[in-house]
C-alpha atoms as a PDB file:
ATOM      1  CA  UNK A   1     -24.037   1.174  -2.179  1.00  0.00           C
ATOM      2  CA  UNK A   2     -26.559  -0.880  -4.174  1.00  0.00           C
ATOM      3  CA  UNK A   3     -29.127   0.674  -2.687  1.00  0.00           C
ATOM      4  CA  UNK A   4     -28.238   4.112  -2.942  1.00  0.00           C
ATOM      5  CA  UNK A   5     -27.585   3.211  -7.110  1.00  0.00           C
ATOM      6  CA  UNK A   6     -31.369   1.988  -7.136  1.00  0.00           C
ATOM      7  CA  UNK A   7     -32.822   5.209  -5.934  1.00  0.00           C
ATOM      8  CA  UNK A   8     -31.035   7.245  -8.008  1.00  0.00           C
ATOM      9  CA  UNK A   9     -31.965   5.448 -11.174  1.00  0.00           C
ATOM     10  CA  UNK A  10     -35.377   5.101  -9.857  1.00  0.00           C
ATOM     11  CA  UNK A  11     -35.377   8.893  -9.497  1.00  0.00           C
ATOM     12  CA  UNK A  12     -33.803   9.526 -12.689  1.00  0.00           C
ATOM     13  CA  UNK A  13     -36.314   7.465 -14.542  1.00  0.00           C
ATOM     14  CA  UNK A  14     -39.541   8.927 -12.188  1.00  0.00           C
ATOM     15  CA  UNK A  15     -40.285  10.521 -15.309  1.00  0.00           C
ATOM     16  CA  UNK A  16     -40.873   7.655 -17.190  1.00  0.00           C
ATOM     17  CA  UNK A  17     -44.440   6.977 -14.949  1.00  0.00           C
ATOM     18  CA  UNK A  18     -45.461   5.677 -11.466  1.00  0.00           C
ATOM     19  CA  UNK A  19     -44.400   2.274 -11.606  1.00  0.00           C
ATOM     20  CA  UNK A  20     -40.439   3.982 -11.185  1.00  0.00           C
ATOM     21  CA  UNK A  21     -42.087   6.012  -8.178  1.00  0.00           C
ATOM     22  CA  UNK A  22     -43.447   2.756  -6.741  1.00  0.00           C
ATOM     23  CA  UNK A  23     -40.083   1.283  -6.888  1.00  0.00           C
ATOM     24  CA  UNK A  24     -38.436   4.111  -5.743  1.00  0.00           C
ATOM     25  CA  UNK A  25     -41.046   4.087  -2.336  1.00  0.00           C
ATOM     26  CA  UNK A  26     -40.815   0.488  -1.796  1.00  0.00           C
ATOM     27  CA  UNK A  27     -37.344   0.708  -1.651  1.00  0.00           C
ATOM     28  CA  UNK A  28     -36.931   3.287   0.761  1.00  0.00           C
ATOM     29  CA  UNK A  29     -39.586   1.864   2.786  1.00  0.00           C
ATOM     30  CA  UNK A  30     -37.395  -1.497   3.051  1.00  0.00           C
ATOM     31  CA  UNK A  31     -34.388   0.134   3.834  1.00  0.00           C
ATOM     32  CA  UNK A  32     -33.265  -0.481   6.890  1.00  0.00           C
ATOM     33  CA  UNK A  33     -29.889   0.994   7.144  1.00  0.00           C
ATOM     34  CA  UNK A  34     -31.094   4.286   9.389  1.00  0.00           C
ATOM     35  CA  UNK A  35     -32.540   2.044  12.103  1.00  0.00           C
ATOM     36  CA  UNK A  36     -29.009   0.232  12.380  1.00  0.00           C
ATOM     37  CA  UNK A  37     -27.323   3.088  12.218  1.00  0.00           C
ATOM     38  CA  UNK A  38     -29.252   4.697  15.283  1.00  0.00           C
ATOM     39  CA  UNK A  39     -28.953   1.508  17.056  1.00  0.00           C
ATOM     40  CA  UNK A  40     -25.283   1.492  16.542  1.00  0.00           C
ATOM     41  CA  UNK A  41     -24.949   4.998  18.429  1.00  0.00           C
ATOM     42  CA  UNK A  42     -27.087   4.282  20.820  1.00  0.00           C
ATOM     43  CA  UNK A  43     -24.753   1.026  22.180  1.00  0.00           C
ATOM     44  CA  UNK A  44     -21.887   4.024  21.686  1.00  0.00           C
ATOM     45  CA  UNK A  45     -23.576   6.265  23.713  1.00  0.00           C
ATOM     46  CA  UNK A  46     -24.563   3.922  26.410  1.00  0.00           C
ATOM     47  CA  UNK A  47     -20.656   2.493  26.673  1.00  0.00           C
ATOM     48  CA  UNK A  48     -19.403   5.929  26.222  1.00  0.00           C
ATOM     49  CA  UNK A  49     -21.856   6.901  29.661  1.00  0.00           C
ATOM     50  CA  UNK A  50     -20.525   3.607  31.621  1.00  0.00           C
ATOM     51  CA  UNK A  51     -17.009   4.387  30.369  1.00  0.00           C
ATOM     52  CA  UNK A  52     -17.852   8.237  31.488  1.00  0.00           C
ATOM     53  CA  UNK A  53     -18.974   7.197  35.162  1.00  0.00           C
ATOM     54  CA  UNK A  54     -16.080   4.471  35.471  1.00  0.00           C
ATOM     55  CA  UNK A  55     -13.393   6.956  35.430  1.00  0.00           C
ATOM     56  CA  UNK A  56     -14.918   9.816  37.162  1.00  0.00           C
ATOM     57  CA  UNK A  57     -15.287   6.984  39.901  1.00  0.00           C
ATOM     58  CA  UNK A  58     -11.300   5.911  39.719  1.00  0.00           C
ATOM     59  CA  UNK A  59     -10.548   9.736  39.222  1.00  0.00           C
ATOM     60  CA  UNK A  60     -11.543  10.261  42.534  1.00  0.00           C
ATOM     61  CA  UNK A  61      -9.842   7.700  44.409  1.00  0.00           C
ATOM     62  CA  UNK A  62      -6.468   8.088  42.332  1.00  0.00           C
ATOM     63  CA  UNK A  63      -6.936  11.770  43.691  1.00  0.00           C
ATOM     64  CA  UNK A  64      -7.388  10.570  46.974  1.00  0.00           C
ATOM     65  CA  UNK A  65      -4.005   8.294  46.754  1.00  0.00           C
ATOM     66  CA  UNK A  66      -1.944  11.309  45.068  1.00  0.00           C
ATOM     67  CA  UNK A  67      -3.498  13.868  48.605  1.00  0.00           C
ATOM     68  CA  UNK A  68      -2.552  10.745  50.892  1.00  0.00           C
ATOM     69  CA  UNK A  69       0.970  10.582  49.490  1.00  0.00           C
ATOM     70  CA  UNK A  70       1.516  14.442  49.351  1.00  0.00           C
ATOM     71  CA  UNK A  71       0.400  14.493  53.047  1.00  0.00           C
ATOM     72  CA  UNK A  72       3.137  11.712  53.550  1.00  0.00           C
ATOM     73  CA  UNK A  73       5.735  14.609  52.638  1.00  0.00           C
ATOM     74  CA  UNK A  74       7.213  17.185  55.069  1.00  0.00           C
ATOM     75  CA  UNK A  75       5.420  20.826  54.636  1.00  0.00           C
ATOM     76  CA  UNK A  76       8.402  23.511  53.653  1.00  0.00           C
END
C-alpha cells in the first residue's frame, strides 16, 4: 500500500520536473511485488496439476471398486 501511495504522489507531482519522474521510475523499477505474485501462481498451478493427476488416478480405481461390487450383485 506504501508503494502504490508513492507512485501516485510521484505522478501527481510529475509536473513539478524530472527529479518526481526519476522517483517515480526508480520505484517501479524496484518493485518487486509482480514477480512474487507470478511466482505465487505458478506453485498454485503446479499443485493444482499434481492435485489434478492424483485424483484422476484414484478416480479410476474407485471406479473400478464400485464395477467390481456391482458385478458382485445378481443381474434382474
Amino acid at each position: 500500500m506504501l508503494r502504490t501511495t508513492m507512485i501516485l504522489e510521484a505522478i501527481a507531482l510529475e509536473t513539478t520536473g524530472p527529479r518526481n519522474l526519476r522517483s517515480l521510475i526508480r520505484i517501479l523499477i524496484n518493485d518487486e511485488g509482480g514477480a512474487t505474485a507470478i511466482e505465487y501462481s505458478l506453485i498454485v498451478a503446479a499443485i493444482a496439476g499434481v492435485i489434478i493427476v492424483v485424483v484422476l488416478a484414484i478416480g479410476t480405481k474407485v471406479q473400478g471398486l464400485y464395477q467390481q461390487a456391482d458385478d458382485g450383485f445378481p443381474q434382474p
